[in-house]
PDB file of N, CA and C in Angstrom:
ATOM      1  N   UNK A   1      -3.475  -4.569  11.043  1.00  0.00           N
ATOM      2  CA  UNK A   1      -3.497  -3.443  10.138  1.00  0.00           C
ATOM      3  C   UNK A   1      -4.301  -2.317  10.800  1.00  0.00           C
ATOM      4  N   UNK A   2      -3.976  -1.008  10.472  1.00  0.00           N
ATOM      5  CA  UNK A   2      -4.631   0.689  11.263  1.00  0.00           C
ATOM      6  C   UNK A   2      -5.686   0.105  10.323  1.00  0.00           C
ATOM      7  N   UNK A   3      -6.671   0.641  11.052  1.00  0.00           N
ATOM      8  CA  UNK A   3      -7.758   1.294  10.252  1.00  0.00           C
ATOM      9  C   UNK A   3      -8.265   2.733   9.771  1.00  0.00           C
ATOM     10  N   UNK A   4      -7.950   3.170   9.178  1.00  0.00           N
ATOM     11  CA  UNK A   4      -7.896   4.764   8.687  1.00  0.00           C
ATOM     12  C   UNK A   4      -9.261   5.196   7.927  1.00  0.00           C
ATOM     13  N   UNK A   5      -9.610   6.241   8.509  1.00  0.00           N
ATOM     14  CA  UNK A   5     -10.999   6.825   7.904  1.00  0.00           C
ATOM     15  C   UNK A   5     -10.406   8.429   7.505  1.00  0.00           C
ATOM     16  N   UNK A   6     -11.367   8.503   6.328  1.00  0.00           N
ATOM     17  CA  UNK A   6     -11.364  10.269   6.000  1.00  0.00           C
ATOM     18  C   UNK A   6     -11.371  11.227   7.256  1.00  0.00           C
ATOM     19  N   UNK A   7     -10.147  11.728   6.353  1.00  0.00           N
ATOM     20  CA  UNK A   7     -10.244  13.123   7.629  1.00  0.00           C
ATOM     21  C   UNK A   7      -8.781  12.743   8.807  1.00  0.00           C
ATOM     22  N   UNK A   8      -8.540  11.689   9.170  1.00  0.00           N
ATOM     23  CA  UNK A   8      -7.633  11.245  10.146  1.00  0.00           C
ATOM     24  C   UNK A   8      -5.914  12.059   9.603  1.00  0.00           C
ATOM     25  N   UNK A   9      -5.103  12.766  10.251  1.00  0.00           N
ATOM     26  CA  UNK A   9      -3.863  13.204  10.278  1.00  0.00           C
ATOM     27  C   UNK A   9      -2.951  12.037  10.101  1.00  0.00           C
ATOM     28  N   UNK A  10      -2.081  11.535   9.136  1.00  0.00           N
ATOM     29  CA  UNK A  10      -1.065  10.717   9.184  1.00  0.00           C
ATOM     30  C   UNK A  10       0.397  11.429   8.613  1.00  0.00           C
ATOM     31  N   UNK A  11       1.490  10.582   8.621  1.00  0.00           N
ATOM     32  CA  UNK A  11       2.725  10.911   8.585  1.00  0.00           C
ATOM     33  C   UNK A  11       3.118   9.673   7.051  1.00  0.00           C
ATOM     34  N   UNK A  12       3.912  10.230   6.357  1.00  0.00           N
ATOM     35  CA  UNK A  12       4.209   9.194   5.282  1.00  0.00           C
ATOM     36  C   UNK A  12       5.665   9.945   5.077  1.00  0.00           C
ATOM     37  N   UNK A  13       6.285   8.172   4.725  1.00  0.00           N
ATOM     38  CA  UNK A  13       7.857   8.539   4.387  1.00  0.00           C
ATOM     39  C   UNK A  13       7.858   8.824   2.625  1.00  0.00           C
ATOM     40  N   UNK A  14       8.893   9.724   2.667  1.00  0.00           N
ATOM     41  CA  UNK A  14       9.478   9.787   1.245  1.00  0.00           C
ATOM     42  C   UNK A  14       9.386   8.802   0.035  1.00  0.00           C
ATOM     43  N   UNK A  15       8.299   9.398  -0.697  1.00  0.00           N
ATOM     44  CA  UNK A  15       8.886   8.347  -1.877  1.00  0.00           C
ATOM     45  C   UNK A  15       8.834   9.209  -3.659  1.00  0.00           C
ATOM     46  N   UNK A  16       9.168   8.234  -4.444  1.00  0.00           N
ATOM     47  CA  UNK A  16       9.298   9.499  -6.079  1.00  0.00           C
ATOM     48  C   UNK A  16       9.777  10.843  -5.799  1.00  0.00           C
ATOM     49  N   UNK A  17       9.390  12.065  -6.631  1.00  0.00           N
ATOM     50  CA  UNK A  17       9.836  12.880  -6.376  1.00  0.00           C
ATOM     51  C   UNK A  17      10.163  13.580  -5.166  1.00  0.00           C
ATOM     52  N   UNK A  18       9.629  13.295  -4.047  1.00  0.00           N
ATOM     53  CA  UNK A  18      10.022  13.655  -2.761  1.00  0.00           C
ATOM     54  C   UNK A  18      11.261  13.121  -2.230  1.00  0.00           C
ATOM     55  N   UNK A  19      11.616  14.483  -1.773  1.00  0.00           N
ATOM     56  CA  UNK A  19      13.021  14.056  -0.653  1.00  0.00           C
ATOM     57  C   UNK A  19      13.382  13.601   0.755  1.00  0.00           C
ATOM     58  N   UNK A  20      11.536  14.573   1.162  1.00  0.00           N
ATOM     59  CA  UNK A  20      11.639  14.601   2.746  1.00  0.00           C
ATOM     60  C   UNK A  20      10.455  13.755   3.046  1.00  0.00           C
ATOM     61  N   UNK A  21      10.028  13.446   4.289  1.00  0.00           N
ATOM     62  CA  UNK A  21       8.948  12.770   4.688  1.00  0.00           C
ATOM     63  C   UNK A  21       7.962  14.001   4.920  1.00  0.00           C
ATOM     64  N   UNK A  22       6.813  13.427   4.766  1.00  0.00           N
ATOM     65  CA  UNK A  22       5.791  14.832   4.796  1.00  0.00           C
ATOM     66  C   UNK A  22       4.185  14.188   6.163  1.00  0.00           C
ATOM     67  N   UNK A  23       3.797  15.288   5.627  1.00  0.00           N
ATOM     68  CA  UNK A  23       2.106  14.788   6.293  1.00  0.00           C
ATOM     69  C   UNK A  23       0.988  15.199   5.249  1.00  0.00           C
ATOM     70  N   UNK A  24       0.069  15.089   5.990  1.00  0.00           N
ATOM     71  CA  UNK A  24      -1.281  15.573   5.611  1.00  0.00           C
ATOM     72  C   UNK A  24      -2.506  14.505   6.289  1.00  0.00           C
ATOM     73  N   UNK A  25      -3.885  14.914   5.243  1.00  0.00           N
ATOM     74  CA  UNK A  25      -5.088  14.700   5.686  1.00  0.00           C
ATOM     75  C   UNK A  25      -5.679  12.967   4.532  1.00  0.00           C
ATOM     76  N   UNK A  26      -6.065  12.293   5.226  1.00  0.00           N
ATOM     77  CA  UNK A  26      -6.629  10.902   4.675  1.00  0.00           C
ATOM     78  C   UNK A  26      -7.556  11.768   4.062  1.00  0.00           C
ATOM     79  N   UNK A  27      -7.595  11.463   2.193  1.00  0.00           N
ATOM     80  CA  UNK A  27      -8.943  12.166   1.493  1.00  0.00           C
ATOM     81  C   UNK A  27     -10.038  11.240   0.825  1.00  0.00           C
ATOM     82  N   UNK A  28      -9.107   9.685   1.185  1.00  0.00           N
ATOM     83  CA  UNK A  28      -9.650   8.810   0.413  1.00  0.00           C
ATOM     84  C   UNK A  28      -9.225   7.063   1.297  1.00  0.00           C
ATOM     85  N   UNK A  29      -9.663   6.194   1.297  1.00  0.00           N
ATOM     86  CA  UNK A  29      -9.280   5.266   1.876  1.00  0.00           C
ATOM     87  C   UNK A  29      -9.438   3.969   0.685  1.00  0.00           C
ATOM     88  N   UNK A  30      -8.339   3.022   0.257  1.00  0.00           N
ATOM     89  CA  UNK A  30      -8.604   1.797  -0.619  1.00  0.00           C
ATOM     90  C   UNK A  30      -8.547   1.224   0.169  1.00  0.00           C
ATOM     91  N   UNK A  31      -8.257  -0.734  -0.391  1.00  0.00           N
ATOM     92  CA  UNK A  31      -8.099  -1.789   0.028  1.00  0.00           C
ATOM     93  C   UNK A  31      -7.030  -1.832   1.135  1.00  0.00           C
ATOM     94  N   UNK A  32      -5.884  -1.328   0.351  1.00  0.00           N
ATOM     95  CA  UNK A  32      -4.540  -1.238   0.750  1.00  0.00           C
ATOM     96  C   UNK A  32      -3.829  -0.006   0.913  1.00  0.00           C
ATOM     97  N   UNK A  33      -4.131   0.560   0.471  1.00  0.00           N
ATOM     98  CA  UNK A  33      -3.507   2.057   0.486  1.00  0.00           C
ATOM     99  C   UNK A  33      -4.258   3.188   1.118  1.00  0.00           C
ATOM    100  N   UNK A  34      -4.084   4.315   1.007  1.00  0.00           N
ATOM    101  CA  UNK A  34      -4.259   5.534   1.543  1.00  0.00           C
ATOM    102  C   UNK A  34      -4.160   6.715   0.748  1.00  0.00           C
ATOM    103  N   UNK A  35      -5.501   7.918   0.191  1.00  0.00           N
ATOM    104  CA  UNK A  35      -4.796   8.502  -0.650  1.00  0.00           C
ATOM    105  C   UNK A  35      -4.646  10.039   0.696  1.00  0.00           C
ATOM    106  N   UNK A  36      -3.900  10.756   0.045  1.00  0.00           N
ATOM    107  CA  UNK A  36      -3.360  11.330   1.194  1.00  0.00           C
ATOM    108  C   UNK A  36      -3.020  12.986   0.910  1.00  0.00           C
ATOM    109  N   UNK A  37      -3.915  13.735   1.414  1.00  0.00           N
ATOM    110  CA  UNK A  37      -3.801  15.289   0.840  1.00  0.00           C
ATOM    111  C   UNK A  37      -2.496  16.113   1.559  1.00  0.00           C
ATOM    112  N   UNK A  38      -1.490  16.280   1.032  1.00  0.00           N
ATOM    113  CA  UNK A  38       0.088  16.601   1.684  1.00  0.00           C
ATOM    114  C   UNK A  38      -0.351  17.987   1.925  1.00  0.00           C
ATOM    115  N   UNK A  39       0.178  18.641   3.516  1.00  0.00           N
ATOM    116  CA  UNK A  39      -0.912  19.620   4.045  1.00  0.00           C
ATOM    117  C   UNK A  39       1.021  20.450   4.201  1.00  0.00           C
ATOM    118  N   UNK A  40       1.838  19.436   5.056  1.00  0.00           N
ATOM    119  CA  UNK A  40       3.002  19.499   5.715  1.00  0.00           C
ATOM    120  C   UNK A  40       4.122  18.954   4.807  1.00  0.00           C
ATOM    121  N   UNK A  41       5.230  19.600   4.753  1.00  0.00           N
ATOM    122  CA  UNK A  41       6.305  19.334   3.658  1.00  0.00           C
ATOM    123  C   UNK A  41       7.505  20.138   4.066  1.00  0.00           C
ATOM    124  N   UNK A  42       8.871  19.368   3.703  1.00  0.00           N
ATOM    125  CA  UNK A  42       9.641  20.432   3.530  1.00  0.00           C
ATOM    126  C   UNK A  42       9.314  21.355   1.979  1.00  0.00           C
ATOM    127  N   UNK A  43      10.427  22.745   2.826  1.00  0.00           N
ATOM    128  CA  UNK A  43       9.639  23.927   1.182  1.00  0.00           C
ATOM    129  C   UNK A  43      10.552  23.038  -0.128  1.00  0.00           C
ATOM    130  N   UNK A  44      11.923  22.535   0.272  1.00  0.00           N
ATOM    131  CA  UNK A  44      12.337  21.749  -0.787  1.00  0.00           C
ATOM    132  C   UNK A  44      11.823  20.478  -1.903  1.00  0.00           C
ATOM    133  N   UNK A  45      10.521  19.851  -0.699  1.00  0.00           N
ATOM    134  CA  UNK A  45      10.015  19.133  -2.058  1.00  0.00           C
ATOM    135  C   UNK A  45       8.820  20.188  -2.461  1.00  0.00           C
ATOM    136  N   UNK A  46       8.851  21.142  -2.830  1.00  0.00           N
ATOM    137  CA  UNK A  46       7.407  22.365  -3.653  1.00  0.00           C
ATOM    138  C   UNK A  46       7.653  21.823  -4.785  1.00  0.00           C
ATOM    139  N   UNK A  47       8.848  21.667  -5.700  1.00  0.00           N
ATOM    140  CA  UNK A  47       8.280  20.876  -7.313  1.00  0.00           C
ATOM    141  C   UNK A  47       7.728  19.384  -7.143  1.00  0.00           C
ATOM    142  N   UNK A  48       8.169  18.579  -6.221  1.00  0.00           N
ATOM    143  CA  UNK A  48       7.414  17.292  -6.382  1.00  0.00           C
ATOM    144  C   UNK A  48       6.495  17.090  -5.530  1.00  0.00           C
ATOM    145  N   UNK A  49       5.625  18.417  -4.939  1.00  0.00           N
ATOM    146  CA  UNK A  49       3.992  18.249  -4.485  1.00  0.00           C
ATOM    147  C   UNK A  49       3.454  18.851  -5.320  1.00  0.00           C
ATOM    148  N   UNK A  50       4.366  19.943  -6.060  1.00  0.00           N
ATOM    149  CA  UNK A  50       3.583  20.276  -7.608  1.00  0.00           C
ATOM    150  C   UNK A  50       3.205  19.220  -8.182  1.00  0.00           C
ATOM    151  N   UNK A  51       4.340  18.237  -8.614  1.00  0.00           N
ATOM    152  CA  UNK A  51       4.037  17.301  -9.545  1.00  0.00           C
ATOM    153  C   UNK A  51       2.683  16.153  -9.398  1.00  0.00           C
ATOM    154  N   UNK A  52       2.701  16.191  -8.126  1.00  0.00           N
ATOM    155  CA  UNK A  52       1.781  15.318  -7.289  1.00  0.00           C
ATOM    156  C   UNK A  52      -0.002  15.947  -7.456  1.00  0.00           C
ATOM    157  N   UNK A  53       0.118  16.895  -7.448  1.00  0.00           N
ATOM    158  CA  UNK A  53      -1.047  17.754  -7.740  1.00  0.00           C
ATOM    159  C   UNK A  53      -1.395  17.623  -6.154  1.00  0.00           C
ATOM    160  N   UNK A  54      -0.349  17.330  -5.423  1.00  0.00           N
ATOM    161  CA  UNK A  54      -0.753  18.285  -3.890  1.00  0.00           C
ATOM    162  C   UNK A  54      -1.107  16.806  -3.232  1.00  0.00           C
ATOM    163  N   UNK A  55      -0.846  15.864  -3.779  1.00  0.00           N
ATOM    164  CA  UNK A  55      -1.994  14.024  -2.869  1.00  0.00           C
ATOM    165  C   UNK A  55      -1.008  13.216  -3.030  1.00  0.00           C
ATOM    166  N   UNK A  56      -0.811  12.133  -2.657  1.00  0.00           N
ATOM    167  CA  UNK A  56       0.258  10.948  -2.529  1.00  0.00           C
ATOM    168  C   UNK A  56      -1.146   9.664  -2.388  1.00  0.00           C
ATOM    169  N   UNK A  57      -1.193   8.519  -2.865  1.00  0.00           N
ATOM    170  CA  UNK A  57      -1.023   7.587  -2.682  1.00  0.00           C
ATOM    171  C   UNK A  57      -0.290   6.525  -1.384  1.00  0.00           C
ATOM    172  N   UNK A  58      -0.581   6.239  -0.818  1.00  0.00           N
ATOM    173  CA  UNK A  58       0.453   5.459  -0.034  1.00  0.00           C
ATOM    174  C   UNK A  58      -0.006   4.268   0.664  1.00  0.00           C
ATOM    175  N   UNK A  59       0.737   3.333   0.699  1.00  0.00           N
ATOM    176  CA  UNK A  59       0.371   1.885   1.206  1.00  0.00           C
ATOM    177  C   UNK A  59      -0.080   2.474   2.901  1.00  0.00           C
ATOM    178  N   UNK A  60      -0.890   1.101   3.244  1.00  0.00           N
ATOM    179  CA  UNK A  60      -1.579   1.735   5.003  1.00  0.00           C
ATOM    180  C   UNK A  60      -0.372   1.336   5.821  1.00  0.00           C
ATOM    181  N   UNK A  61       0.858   0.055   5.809  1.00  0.00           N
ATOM    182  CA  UNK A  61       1.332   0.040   6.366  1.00  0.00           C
ATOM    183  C   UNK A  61       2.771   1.266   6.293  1.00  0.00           C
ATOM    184  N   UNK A  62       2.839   2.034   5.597  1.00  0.00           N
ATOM    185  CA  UNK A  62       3.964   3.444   5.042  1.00  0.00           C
ATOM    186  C   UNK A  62       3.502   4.279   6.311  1.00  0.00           C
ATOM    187  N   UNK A  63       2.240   4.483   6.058  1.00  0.00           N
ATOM    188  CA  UNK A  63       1.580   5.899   6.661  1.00  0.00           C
ATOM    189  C   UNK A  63       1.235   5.417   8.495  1.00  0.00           C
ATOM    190  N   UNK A  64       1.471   6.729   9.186  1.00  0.00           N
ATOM    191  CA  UNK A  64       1.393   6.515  10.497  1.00  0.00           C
ATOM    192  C   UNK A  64       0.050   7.752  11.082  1.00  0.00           C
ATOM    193  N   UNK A  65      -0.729   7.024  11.501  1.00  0.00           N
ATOM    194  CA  UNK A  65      -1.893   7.988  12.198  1.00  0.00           C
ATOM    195  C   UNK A  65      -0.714   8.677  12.871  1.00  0.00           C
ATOM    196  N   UNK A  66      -1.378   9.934  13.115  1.00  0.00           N
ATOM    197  CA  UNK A  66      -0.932  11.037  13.976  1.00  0.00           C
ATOM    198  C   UNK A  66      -1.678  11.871  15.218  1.00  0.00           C
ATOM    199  N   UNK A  67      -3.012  11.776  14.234  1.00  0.00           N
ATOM    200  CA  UNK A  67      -4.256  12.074  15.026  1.00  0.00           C
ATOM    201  C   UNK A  67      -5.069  11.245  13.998  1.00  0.00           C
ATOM    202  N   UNK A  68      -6.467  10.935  15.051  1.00  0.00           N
ATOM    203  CA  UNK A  68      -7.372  10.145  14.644  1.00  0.00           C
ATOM    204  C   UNK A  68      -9.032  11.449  14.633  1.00  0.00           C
ATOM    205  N   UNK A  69      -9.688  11.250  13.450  1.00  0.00           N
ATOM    206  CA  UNK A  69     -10.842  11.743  13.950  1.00  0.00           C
ATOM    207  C   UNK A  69     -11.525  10.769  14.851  1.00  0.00           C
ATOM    208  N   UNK A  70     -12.584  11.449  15.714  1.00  0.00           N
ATOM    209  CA  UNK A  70     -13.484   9.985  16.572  1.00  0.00           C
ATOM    210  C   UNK A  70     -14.276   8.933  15.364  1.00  0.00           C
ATOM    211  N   UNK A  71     -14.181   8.496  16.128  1.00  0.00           N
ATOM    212  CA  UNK A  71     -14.424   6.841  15.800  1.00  0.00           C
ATOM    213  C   UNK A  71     -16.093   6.220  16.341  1.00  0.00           C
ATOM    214  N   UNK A  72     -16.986   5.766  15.526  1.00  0.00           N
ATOM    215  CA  UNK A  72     -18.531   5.690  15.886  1.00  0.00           C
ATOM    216  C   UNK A  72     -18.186   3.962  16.076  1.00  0.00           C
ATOM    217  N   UNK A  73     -19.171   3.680  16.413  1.00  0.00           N
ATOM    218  CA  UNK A  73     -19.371   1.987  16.597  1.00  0.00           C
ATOM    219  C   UNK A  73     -19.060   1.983  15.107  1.00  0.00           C
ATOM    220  N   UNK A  74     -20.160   1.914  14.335  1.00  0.00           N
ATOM    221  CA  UNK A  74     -19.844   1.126  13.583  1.00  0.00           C
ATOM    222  C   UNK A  74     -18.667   1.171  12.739  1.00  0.00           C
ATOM    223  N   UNK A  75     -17.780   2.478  13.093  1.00  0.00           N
ATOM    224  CA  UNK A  75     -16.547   1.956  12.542  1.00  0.00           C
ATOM    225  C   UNK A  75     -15.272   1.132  13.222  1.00  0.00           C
ATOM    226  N   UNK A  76     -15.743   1.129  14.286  1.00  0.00           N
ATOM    227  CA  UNK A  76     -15.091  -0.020  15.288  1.00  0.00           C
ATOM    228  C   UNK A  76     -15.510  -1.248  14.697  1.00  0.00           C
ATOM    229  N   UNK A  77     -16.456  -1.300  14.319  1.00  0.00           N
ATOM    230  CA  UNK A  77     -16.817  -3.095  14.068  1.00  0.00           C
ATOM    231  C   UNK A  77     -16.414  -3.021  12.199  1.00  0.00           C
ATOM    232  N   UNK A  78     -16.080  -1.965  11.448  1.00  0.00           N
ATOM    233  CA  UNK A  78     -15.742  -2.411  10.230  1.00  0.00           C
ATOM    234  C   UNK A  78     -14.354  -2.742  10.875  1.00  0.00           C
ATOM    235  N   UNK A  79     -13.662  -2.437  11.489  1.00  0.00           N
ATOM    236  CA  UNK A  79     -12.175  -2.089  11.871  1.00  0.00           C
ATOM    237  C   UNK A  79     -12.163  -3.437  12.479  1.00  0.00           C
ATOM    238  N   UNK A  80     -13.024  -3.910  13.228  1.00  0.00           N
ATOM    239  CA  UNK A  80     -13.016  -5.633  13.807  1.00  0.00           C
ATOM    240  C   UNK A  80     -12.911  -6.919  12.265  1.00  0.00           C
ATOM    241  N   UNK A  81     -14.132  -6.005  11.441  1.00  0.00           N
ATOM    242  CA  UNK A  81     -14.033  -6.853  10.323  1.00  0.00           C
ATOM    243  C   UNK A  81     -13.017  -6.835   9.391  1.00  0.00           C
ATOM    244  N   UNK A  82     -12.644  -5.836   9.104  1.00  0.00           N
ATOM    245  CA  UNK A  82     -10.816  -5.536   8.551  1.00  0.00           C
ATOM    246  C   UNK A  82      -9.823  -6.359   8.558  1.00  0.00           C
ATOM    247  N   UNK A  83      -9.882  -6.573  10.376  1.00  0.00           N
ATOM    248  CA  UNK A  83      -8.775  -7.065  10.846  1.00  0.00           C
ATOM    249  C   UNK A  83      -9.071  -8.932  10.408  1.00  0.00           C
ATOM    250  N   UNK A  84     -10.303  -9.356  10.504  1.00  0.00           N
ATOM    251  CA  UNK A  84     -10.571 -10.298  10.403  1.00  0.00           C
ATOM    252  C   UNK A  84     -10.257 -11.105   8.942  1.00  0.00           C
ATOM    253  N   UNK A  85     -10.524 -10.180   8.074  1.00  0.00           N
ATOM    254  CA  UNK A  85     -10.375 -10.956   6.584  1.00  0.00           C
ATOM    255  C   UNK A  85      -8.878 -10.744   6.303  1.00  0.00           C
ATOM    256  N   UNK A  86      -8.078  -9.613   6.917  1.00  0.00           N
ATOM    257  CA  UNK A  86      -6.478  -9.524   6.495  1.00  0.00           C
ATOM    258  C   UNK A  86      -6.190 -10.784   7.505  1.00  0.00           C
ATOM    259  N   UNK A  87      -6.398 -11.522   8.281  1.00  0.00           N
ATOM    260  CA  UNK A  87      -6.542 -12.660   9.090  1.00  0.00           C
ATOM    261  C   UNK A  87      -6.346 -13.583   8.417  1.00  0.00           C
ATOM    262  N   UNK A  88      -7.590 -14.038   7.581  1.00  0.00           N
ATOM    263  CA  UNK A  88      -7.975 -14.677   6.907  1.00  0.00           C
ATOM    264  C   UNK A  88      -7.628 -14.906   5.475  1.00  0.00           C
ATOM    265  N   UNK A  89      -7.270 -13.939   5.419  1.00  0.00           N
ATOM    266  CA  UNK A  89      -6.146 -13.804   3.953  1.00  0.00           C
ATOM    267  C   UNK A  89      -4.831 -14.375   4.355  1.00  0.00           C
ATOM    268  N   UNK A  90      -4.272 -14.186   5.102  1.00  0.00           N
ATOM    269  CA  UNK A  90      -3.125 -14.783   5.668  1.00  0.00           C
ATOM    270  C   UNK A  90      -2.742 -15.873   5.569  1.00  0.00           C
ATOM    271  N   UNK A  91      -3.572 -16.715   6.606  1.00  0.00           N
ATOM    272  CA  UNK A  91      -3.578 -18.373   6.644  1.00  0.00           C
ATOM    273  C   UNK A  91      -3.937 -18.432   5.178  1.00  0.00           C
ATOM    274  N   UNK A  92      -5.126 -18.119   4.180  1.00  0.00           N
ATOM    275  CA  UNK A  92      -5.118 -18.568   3.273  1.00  0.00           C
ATOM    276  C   UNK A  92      -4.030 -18.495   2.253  1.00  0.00           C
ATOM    277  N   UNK A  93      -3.264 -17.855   2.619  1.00  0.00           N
ATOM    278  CA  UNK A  93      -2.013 -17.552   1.763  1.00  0.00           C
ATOM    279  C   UNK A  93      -0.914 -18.375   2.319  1.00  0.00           C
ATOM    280  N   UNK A  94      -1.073 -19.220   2.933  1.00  0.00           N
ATOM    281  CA  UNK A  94       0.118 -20.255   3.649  1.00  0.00           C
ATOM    282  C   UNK A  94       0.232 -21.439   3.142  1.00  0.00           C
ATOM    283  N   UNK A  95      -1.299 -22.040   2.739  1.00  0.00           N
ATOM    284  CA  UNK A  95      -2.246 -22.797   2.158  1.00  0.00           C
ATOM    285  C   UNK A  95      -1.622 -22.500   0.146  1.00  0.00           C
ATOM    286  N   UNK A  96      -0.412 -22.538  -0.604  1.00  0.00           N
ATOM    287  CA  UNK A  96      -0.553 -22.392  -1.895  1.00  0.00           C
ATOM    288  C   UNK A  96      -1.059 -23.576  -2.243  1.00  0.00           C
ATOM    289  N   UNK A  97      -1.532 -23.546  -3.236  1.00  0.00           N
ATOM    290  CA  UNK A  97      -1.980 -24.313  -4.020  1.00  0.00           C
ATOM    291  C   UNK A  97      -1.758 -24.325  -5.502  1.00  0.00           C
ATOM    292  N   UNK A  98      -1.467 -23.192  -5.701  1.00  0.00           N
ATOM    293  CA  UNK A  98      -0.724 -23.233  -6.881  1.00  0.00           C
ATOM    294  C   UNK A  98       0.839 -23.849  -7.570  1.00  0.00           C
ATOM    295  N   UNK A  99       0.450 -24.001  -8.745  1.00  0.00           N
ATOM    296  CA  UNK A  99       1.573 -24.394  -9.570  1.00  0.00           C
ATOM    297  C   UNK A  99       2.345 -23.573 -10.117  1.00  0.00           C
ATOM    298  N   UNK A 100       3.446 -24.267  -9.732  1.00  0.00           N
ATOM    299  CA  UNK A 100       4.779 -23.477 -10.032  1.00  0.00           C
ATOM    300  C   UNK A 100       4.853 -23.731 -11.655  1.00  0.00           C
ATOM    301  N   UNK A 101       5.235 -22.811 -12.400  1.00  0.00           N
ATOM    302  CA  UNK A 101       5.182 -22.315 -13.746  1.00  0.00           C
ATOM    303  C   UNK A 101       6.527 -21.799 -14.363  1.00  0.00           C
ATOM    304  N   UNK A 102       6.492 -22.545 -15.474  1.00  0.00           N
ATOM    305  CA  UNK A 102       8.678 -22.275 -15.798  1.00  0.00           C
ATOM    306  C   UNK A 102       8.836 -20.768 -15.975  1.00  0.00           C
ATOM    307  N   UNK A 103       9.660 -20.524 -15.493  1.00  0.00           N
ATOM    308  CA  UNK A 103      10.356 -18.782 -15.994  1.00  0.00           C
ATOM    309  C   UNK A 103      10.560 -18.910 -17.456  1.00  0.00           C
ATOM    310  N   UNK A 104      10.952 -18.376 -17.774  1.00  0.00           N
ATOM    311  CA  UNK A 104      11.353 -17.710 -19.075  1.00  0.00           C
ATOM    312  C   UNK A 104      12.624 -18.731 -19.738  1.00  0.00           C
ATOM    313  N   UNK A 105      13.491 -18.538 -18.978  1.00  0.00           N
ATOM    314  CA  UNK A 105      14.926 -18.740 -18.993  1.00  0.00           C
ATOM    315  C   UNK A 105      14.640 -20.661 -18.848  1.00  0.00           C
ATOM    316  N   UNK A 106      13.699 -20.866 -17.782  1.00  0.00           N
ATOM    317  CA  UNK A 106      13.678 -22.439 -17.527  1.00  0.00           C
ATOM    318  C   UNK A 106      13.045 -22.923 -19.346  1.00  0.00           C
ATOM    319  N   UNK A 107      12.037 -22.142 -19.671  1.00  0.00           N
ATOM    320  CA  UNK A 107      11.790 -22.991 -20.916  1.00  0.00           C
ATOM    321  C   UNK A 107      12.504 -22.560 -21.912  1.00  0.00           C
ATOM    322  N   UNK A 108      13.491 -22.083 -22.508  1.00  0.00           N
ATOM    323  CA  UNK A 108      14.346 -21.639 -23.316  1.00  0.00           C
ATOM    324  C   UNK A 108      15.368 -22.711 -23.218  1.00  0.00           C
ATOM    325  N   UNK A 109      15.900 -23.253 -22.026  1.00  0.00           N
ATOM    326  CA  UNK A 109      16.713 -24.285 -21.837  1.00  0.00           C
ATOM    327  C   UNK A 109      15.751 -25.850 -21.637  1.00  0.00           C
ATOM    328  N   UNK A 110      14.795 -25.909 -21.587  1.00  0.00           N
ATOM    329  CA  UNK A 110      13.947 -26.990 -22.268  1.00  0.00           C
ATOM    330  C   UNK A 110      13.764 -27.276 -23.227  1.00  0.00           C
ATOM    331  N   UNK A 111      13.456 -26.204 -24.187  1.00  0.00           N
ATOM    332  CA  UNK A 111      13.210 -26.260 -25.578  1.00  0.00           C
ATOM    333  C   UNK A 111      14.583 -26.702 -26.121  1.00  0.00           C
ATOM    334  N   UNK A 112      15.583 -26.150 -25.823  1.00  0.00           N
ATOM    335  CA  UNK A 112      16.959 -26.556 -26.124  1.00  0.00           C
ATOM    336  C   UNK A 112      17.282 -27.862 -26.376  1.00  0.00           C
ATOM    337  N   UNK A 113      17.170 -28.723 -24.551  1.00  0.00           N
ATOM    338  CA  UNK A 113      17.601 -29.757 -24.464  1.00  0.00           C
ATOM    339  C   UNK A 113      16.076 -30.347 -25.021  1.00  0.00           C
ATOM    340  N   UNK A 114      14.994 -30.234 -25.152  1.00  0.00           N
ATOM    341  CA  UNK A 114      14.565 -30.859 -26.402  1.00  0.00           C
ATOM    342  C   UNK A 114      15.015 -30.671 -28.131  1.00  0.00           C
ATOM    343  N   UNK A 115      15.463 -30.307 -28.203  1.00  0.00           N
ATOM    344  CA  UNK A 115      15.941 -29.849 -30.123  1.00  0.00           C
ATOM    345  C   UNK A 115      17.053 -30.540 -30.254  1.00  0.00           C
ATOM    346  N   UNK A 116      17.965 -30.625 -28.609  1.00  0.00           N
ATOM    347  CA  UNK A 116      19.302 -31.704 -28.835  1.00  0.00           C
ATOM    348  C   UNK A 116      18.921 -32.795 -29.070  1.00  0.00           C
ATOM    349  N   UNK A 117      17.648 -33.454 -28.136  1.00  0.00           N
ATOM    350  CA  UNK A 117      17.805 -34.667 -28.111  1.00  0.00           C
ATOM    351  C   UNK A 117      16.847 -35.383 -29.210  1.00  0.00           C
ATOM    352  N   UNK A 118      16.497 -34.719 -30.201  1.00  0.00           N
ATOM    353  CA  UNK A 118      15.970 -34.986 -31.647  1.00  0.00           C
ATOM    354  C   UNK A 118      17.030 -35.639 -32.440  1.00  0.00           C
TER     355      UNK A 118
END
């Protein structure tokens, strides 16, 4: 996974009211996402960066650095640790352990063939 800090230039594809793929400036960084100040646009999406109030949201793997601001140690070593727990999330996610749980539709036809066999 990028590691993206405030301030860094990225590229994001089209999504909701937008038609075209746009750019802008990282204003905010989550878990997973990216919030994203749209700087660059076609003039055709102007009502849906209106609507947007000018920012997008966007998952980290959507958005593409373009330019990077510099980078200090210690954000090299959060960016080591990043990489490490999406790592680690991984394998642990290979590992279910959970129980599978009837749909909807599976207990509707349980309940059924229980009421028949009364």
């Amino acid at each position: 996974m990028t590691y993206y800090k405030i301030g860094d230039k990225v590229a994001a594809k089209k999504f909701g009211p937008l038609e075209h793929d746009f750019s802008g400036e990282v204003e905010k960084v989550y878990d997973n996402s990216v919030m994203i100040a749209i700087t660059e646009y076609d003039p055709a999406d102007q009502s849906g960066i209106n609507e947007l109030n000018g920012r997008a949201v966007v998952r980290k793997g959507e958005a593409k650095i373009l330019k990077e601001v510099p980078r200090t140690k210690e954000d090299l070593e959060a960016a080591a640790k990043e990489e490490e727990e999406a790592a680690a999330k991984v394998a642990k996610s290979g590992k279910n352990t959970r129980r599978r749980t009837k749909t909807t539709k599976e207990s509707a036809s349980s309940e059924k063939n229980e009421k028949s066999s009364k």
